[in-house]
PDB file of N, CA and C in Angstrom:
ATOM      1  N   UNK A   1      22.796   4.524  -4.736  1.00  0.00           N
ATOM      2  CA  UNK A   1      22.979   3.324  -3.964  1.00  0.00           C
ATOM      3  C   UNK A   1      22.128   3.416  -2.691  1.00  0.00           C
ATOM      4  N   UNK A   2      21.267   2.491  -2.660  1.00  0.00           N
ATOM      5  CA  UNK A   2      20.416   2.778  -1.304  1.00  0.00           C
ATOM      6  C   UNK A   2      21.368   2.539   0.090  1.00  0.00           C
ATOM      7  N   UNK A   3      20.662   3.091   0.964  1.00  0.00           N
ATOM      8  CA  UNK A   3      21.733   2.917   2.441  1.00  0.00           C
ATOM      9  C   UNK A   3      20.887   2.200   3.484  1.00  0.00           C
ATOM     10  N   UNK A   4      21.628   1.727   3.993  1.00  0.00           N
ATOM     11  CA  UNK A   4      21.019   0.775   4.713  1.00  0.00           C
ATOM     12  C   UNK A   4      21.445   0.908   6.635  1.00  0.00           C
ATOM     13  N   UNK A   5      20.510   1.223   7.495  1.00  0.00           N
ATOM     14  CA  UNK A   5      21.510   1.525   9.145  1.00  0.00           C
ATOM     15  C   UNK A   5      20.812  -0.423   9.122  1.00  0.00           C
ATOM     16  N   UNK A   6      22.100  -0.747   9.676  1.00  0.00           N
ATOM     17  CA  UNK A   6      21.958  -2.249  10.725  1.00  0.00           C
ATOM     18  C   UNK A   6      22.895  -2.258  11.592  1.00  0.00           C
ATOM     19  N   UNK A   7      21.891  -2.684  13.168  1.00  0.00           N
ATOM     20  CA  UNK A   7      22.186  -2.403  13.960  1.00  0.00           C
ATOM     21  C   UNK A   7      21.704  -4.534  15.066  1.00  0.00           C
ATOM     22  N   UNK A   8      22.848  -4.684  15.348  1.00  0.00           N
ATOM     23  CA  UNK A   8      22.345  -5.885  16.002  1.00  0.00           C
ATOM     24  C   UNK A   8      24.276  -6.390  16.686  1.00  0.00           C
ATOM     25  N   UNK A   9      24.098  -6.864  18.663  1.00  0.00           N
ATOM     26  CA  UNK A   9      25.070  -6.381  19.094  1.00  0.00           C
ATOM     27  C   UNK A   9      25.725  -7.483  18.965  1.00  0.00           C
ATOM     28  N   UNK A  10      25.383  -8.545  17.896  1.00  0.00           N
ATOM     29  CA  UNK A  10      26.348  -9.436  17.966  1.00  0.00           C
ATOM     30  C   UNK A  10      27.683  -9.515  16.927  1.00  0.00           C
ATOM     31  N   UNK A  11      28.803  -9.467  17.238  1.00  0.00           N
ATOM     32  CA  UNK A  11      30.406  -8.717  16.392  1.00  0.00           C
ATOM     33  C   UNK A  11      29.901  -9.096  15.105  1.00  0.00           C
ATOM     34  N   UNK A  12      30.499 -10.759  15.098  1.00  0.00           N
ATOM     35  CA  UNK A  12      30.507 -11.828  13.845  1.00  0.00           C
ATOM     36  C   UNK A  12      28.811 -11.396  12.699  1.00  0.00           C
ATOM     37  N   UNK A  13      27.764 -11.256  13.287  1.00  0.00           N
ATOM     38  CA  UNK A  13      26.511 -11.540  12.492  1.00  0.00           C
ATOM     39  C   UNK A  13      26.669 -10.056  12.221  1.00  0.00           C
ATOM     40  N   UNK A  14      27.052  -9.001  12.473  1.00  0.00           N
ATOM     41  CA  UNK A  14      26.800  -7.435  12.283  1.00  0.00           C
ATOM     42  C   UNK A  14      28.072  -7.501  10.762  1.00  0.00           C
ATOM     43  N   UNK A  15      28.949  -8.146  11.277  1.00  0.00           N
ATOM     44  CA  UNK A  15      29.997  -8.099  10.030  1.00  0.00           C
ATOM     45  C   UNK A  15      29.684  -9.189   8.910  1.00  0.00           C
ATOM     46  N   UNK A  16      28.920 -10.135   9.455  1.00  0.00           N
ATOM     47  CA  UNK A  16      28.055 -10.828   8.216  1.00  0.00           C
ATOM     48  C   UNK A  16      27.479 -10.504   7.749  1.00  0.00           C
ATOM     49  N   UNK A  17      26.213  -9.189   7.657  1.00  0.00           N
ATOM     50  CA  UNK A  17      25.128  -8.280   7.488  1.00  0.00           C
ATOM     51  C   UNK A  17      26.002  -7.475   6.507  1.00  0.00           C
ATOM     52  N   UNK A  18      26.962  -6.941   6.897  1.00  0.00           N
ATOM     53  CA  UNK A  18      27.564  -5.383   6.674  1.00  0.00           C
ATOM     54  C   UNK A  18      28.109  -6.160   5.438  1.00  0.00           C
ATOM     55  N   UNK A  19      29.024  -6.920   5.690  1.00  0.00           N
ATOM     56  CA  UNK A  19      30.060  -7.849   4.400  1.00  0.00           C
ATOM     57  C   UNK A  19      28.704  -8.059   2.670  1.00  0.00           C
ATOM     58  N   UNK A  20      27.648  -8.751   3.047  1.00  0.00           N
ATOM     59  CA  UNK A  20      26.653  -9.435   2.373  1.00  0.00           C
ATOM     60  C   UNK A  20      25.743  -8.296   1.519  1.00  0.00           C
ATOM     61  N   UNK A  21      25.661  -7.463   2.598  1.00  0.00           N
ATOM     62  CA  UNK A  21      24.510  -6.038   2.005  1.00  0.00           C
ATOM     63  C   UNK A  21      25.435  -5.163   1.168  1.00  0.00           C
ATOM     64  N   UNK A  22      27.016  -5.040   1.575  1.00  0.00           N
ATOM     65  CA  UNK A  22      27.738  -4.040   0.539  1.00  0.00           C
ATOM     66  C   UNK A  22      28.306  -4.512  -0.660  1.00  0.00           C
ATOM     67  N   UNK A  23      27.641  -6.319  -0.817  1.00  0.00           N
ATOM     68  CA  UNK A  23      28.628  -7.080  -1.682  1.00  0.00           C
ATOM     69  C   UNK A  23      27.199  -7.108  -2.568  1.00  0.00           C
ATOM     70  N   UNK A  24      25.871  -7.110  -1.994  1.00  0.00           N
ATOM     71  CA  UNK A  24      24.673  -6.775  -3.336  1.00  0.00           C
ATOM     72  C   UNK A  24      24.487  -5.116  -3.486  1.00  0.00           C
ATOM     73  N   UNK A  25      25.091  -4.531  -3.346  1.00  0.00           N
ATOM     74  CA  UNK A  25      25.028  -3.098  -3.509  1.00  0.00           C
ATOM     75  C   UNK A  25      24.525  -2.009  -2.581  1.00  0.00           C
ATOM     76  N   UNK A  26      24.814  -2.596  -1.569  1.00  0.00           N
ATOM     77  CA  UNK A  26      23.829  -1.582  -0.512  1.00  0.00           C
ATOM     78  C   UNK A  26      25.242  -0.602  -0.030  1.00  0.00           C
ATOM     79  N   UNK A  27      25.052   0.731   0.487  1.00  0.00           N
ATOM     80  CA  UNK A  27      25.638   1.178   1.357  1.00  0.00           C
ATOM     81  C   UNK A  27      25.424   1.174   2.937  1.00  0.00           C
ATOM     82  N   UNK A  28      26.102   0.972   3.480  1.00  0.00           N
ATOM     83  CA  UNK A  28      26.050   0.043   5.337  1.00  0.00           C
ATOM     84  C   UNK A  28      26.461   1.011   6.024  1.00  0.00           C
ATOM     85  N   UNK A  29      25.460   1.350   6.788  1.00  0.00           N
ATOM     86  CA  UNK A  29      26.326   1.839   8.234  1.00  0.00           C
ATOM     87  C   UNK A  29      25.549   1.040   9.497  1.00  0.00           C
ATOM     88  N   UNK A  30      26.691   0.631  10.412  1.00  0.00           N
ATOM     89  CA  UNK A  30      26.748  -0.472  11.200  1.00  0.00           C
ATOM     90  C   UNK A  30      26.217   0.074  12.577  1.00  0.00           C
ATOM     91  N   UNK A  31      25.661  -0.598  13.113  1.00  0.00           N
ATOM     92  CA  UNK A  31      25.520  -0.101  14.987  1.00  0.00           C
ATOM     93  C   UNK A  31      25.724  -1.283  15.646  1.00  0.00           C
ATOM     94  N   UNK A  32      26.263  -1.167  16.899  1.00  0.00           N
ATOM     95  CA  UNK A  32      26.690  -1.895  17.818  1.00  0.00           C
ATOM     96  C   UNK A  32      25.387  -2.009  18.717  1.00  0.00           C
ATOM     97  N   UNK A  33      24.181  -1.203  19.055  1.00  0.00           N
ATOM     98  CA  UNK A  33      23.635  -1.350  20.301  1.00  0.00           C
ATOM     99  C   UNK A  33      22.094  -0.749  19.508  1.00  0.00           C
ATOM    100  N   UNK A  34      21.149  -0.716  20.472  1.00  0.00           N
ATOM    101  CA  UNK A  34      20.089  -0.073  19.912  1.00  0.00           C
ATOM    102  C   UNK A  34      19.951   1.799  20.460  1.00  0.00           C
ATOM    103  N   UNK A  35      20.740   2.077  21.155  1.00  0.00           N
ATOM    104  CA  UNK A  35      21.124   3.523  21.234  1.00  0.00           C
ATOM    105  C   UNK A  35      21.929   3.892  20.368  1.00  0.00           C
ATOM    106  N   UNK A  36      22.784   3.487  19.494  1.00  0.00           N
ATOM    107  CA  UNK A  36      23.403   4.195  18.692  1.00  0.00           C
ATOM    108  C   UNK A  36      22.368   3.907  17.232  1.00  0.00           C
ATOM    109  N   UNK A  37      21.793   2.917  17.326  1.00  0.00           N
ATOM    110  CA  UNK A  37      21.258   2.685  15.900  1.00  0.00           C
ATOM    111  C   UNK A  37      20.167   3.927  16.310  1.00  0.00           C
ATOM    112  N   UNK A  38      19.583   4.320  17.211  1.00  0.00           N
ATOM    113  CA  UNK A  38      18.582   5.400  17.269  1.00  0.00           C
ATOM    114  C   UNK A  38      18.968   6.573  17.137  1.00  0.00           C
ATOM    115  N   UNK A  39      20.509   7.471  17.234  1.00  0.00           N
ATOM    116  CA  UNK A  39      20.852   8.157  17.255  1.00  0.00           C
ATOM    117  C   UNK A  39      21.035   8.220  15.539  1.00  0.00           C
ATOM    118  N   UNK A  40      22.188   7.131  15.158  1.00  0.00           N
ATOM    119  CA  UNK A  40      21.853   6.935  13.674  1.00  0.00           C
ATOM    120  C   UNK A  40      20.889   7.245  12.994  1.00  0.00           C
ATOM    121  N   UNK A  41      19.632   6.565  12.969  1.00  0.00           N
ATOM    122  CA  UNK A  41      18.094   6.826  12.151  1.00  0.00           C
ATOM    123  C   UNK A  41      17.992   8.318  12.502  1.00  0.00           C
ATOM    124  N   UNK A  42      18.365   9.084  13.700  1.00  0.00           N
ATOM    125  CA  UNK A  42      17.830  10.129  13.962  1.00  0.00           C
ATOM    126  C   UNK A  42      18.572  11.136  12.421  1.00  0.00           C
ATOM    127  N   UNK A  43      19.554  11.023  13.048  1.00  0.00           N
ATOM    128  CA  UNK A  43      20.495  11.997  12.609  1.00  0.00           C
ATOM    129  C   UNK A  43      20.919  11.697  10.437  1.00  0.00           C
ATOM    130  N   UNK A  44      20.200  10.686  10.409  1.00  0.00           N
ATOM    131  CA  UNK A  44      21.052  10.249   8.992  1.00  0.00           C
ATOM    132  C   UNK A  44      19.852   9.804   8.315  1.00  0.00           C
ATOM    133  N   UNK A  45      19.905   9.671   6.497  1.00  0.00           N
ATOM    134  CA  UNK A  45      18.611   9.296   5.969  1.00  0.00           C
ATOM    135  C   UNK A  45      19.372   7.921   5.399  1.00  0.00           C
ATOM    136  N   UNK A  46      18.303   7.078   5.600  1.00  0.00           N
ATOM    137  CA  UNK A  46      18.513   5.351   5.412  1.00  0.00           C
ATOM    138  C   UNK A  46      17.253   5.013   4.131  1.00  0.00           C
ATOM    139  N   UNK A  47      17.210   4.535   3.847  1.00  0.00           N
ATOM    140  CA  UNK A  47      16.229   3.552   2.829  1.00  0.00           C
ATOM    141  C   UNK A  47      16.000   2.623   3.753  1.00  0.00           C
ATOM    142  N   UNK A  48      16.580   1.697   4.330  1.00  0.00           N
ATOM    143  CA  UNK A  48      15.815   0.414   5.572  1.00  0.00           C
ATOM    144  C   UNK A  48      16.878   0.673   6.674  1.00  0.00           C
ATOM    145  N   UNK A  49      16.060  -0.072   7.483  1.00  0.00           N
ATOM    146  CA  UNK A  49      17.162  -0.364   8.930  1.00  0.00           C
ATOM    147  C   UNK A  49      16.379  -1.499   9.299  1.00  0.00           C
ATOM    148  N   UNK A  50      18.099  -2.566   9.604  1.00  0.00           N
ATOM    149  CA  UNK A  50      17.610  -3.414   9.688  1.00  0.00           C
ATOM    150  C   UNK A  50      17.746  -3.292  11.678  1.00  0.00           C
ATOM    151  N   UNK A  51      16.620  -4.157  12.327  1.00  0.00           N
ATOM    152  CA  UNK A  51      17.166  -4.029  14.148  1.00  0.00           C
ATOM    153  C   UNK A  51      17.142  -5.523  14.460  1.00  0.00           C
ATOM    154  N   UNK A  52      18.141  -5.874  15.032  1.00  0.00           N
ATOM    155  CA  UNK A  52      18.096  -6.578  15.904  1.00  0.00           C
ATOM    156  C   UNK A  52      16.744  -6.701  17.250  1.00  0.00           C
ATOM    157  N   UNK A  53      16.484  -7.620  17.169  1.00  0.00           N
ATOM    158  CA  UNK A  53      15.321  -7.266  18.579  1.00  0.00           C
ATOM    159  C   UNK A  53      16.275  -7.473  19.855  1.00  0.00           C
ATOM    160  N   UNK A  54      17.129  -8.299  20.406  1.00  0.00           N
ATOM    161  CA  UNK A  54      17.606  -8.254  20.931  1.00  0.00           C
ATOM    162  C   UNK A  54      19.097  -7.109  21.286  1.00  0.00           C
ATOM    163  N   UNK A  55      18.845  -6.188  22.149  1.00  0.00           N
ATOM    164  CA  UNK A  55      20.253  -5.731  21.792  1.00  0.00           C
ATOM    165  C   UNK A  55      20.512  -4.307  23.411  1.00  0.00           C
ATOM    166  N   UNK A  56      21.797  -4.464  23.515  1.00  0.00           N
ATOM    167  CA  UNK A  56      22.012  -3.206  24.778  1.00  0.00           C
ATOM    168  C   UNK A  56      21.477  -2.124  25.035  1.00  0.00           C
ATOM    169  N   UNK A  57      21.295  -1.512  25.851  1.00  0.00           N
ATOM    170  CA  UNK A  57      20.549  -0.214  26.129  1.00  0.00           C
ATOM    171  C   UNK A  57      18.996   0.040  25.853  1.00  0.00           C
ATOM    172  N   UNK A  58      18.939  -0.167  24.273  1.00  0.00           N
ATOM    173  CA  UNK A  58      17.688  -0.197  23.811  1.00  0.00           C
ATOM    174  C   UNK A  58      17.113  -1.609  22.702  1.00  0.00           C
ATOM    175  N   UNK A  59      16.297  -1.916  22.946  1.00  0.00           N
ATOM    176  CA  UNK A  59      15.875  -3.081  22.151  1.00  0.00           C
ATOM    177  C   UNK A  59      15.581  -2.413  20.936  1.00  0.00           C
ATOM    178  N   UNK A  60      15.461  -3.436  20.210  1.00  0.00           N
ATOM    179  CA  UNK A  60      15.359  -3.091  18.606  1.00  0.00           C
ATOM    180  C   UNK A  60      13.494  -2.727  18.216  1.00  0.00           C
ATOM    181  N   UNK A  61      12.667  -3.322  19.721  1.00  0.00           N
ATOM    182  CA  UNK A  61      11.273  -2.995  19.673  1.00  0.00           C
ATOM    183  C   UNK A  61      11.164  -1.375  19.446  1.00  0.00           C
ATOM    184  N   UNK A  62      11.545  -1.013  20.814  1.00  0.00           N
ATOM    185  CA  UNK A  62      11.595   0.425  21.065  1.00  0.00           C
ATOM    186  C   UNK A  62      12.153   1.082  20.096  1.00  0.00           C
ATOM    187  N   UNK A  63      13.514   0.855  19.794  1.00  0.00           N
ATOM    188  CA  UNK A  63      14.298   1.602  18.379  1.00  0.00           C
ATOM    189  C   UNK A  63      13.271   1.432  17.122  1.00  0.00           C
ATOM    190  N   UNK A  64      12.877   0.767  16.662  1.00  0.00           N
ATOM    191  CA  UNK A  64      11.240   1.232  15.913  1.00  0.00           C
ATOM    192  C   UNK A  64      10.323   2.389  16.006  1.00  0.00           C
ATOM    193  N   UNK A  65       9.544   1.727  17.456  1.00  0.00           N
ATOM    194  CA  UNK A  65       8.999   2.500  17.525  1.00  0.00           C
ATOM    195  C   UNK A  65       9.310   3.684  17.924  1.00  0.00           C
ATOM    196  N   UNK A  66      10.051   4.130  17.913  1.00  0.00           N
ATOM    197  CA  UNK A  66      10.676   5.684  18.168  1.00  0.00           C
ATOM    198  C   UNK A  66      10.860   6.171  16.619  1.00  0.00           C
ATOM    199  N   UNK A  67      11.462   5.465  15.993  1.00  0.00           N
ATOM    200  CA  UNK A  67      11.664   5.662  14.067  1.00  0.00           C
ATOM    201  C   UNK A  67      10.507   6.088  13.548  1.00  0.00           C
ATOM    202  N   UNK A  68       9.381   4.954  13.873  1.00  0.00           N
ATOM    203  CA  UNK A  68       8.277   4.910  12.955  1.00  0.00           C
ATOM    204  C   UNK A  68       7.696   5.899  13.355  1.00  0.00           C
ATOM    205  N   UNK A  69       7.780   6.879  14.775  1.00  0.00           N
ATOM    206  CA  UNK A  69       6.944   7.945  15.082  1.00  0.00           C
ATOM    207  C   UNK A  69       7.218   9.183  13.952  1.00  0.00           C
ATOM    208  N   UNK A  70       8.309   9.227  12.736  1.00  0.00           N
ATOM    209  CA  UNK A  70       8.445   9.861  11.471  1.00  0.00           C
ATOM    210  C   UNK A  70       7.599   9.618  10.807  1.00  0.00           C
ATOM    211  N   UNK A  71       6.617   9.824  10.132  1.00  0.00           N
ATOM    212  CA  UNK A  71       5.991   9.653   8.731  1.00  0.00           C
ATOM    213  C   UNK A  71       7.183   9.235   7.667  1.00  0.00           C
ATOM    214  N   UNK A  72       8.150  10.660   7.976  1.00  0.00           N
ATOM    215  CA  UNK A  72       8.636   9.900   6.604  1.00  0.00           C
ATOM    216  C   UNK A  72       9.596   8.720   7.209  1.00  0.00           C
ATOM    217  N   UNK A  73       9.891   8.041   7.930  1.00  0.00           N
ATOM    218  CA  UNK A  73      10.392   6.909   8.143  1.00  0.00           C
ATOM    219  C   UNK A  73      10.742   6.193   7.345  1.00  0.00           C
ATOM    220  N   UNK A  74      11.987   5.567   7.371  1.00  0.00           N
ATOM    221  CA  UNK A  74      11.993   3.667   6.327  1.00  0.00           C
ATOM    222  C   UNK A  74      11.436   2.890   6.806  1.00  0.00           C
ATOM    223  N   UNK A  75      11.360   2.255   5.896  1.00  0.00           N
ATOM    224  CA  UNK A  75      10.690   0.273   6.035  1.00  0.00           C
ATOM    225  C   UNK A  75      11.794   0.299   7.267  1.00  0.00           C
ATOM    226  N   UNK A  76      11.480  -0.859   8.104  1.00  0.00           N
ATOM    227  CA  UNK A  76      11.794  -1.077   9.487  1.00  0.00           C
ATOM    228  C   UNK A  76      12.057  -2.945   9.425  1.00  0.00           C
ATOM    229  N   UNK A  77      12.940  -3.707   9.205  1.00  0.00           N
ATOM    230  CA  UNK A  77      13.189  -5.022   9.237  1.00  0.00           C
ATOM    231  C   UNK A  77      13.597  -5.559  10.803  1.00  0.00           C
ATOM    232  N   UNK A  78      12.938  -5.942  11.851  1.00  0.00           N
ATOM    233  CA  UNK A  78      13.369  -6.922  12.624  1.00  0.00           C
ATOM    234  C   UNK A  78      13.892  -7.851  12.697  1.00  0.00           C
ATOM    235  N   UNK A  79      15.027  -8.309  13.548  1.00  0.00           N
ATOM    236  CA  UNK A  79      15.382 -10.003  13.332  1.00  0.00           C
ATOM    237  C   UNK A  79      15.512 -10.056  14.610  1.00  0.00           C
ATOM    238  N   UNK A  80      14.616 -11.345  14.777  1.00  0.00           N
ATOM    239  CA  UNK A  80      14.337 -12.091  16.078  1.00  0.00           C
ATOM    240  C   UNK A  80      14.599 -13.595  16.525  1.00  0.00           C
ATOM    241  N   UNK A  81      15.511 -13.634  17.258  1.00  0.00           N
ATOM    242  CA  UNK A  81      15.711 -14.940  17.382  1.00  0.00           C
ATOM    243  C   UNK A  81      14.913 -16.036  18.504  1.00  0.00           C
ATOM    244  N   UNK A  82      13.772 -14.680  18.976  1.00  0.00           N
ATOM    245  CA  UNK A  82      12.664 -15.815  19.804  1.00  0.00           C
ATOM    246  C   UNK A  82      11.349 -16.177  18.745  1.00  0.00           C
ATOM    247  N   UNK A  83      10.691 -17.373  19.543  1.00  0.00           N
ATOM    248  CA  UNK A  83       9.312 -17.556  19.563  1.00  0.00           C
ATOM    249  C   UNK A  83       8.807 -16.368  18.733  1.00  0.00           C
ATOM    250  N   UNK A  84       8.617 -16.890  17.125  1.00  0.00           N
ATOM    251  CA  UNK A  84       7.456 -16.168  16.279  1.00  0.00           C
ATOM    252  C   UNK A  84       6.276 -16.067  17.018  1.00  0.00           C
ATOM    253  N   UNK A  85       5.874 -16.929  17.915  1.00  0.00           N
ATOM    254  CA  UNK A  85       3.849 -16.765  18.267  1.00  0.00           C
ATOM    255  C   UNK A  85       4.105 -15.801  19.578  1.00  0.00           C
ATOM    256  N   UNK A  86       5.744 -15.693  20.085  1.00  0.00           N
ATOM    257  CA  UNK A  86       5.557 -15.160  21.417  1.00  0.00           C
ATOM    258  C   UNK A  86       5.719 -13.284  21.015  1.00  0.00           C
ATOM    259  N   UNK A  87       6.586 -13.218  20.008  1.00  0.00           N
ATOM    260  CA  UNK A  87       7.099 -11.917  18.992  1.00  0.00           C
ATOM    261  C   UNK A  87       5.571 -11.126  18.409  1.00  0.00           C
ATOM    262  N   UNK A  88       4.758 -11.769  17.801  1.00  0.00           N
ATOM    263  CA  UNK A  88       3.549 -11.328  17.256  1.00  0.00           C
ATOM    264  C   UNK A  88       2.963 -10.191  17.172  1.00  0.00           C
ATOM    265  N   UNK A  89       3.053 -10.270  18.608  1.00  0.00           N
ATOM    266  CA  UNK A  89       2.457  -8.995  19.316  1.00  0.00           C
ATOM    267  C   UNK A  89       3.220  -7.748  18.948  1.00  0.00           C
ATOM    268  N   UNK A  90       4.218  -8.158  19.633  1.00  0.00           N
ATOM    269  CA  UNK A  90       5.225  -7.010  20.521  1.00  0.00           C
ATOM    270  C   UNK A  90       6.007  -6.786  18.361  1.00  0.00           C
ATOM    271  N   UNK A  91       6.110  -7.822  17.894  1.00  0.00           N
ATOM    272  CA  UNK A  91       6.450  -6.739  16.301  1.00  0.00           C
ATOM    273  C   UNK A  91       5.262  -6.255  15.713  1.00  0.00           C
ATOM    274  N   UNK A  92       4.241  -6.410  15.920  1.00  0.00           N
ATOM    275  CA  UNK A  92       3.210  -5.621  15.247  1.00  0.00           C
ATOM    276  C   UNK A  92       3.205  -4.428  15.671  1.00  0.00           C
ATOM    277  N   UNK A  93       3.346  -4.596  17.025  1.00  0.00           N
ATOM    278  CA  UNK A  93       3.145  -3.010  17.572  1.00  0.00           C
ATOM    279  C   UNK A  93       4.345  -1.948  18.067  1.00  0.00           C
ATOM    280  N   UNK A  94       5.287  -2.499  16.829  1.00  0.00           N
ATOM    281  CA  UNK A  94       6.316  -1.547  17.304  1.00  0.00           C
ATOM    282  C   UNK A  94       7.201  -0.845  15.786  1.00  0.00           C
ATOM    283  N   UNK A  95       6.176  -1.085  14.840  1.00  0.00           N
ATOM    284  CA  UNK A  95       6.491   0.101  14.002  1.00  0.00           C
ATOM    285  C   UNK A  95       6.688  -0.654  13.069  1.00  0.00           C
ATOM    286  N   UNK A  96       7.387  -1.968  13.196  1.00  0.00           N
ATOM    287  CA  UNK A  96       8.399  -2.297  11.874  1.00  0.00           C
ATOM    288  C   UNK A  96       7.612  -2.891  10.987  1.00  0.00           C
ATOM    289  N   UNK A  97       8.337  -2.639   9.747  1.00  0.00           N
ATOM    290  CA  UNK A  97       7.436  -2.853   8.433  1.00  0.00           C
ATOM    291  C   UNK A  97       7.400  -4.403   8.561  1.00  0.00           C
ATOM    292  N   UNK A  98       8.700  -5.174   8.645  1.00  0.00           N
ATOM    293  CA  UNK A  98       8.425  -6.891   8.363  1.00  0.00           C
ATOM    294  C   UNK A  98       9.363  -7.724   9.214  1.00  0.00           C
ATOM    295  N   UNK A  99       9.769  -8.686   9.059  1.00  0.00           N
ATOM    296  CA  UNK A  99      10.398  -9.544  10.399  1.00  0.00           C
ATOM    297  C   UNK A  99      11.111 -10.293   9.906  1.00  0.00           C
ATOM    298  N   UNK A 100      12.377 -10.896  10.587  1.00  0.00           N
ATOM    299  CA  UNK A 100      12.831 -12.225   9.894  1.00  0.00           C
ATOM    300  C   UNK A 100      13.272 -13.271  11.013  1.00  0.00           C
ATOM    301  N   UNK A 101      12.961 -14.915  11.451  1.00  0.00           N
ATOM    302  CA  UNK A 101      13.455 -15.081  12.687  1.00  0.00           C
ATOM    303  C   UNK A 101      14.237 -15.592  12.253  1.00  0.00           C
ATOM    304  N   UNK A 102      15.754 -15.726  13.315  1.00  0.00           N
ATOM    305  CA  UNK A 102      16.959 -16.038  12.857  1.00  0.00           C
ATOM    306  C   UNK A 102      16.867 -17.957  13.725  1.00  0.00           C
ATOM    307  N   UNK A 103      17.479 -18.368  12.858  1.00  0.00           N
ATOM    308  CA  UNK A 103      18.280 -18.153  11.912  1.00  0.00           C
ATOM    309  C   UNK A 103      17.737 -17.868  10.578  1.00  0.00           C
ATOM    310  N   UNK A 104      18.594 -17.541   9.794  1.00  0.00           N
ATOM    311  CA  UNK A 104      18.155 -17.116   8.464  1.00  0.00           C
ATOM    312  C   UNK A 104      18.976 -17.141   7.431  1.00  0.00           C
ATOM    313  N   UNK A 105      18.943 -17.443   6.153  1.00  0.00           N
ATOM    314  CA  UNK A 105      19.707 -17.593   4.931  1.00  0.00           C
ATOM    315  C   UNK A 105      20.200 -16.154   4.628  1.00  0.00           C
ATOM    316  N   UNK A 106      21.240 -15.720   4.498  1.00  0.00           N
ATOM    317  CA  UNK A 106      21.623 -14.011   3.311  1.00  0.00           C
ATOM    318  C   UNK A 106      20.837 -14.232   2.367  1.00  0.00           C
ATOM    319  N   UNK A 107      21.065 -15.084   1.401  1.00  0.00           N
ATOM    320  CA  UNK A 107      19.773 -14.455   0.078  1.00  0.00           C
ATOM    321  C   UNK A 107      18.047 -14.427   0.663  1.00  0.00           C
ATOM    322  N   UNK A 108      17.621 -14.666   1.487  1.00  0.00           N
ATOM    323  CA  UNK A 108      16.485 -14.782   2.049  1.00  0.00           C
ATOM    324  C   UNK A 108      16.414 -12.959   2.424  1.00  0.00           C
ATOM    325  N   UNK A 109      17.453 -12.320   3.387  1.00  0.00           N
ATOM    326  CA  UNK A 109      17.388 -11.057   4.152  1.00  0.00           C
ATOM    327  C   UNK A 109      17.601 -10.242   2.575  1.00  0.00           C
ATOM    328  N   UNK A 110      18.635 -10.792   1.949  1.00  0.00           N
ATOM    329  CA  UNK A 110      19.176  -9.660   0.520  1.00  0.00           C
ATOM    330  C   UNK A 110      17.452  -9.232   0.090  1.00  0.00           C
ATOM    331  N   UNK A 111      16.524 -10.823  -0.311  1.00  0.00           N
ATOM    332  CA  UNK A 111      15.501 -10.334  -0.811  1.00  0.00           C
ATOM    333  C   UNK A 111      14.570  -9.880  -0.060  1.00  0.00           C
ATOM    334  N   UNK A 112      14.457  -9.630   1.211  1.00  0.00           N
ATOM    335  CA  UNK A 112      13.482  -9.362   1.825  1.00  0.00           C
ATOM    336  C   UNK A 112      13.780  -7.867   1.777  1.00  0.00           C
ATOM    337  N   UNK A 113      15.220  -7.194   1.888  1.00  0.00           N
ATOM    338  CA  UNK A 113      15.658  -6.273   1.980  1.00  0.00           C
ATOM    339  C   UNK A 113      15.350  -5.142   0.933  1.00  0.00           C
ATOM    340  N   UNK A 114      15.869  -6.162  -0.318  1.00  0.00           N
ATOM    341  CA  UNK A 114      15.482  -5.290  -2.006  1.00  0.00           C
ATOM    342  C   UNK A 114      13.648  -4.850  -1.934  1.00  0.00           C
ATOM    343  N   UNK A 115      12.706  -6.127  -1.704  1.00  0.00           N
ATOM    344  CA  UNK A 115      11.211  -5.643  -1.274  1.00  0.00           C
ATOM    345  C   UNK A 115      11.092  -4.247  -0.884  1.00  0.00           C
ATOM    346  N   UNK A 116      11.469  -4.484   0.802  1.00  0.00           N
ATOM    347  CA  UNK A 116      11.206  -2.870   1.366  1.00  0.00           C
ATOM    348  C   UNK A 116      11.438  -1.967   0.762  1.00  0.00           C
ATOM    349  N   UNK A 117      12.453  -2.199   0.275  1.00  0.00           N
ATOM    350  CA  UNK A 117      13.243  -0.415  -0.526  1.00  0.00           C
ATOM    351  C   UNK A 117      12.076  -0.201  -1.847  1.00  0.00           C
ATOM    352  N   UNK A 118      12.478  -1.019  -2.208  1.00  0.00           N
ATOM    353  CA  UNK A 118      11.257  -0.908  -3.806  1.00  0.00           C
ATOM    354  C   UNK A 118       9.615  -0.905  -3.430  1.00  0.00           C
ATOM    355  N   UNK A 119       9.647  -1.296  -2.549  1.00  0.00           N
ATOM    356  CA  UNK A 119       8.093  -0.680  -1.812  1.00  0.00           C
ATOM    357  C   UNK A 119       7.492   0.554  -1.675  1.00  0.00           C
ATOM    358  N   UNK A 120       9.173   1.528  -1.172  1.00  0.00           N
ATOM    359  CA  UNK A 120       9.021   2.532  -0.546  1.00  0.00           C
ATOM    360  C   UNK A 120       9.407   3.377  -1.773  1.00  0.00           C
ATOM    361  N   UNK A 121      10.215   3.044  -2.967  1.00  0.00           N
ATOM    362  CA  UNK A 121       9.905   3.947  -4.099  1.00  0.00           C
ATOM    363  C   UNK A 121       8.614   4.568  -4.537  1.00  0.00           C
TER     364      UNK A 121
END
């Protein structure tokens, strides 16, 4: 069962994520902030993580790019709820494999999600 760290500090959308990803087969472990999701990736092996860009302590930019400094790293999914043309930049250059701006459909993230993993087979 692939595993999945998602990490984004809003209650309701983290338990919408967690509910949706363990109901298509994923195994979930949840973060509240972008310091614990970094401690997470550190310490634990994931198939994706999904980050919030927005989020406490550490943004979901930085929590990337700290990940992606692994080779062996996972695919890296952002979700951003600003300005795609203003984001551009700042997600290209911060590790993550692909992006999604919110709002966003579950079967849209399920399949964007199944991609990465089967990428990285």
């Amino acid at each position: 069962m692939p595993r999945i760290l998602v990490a984004d500090d809003e209650e309701e959308l983290l338990e919408l994520l967690k509910f949706s990803l363990s109901a298509a087969g994923f195994e979930v472990v949840p973060a509240k902030n972008g310091q614990m999701a970094l401690e997470l990736a550190q310490k634990g092996k994931f198939d994706l993580i999904i980050l919030d860009v927005m989020m406490p302590f550490i943004d979901g930019y930085h929590v990337a790019g700290e990940i992606s400094l692994d080779p062996k790293a996972p695919p890296i999914l952002l979700l951003t709820s600003r300005d795609f043309s203003q984001d551009l930049a700042a997600v290209k250059g911060s590790g993550a494999t692909a992006f999604l701006s919110k709002p966003f459909e579950i079967p849209e993230l399920l399949e964007v999600a199944k991609q990465l993993i089967e990428k990285r087979k």
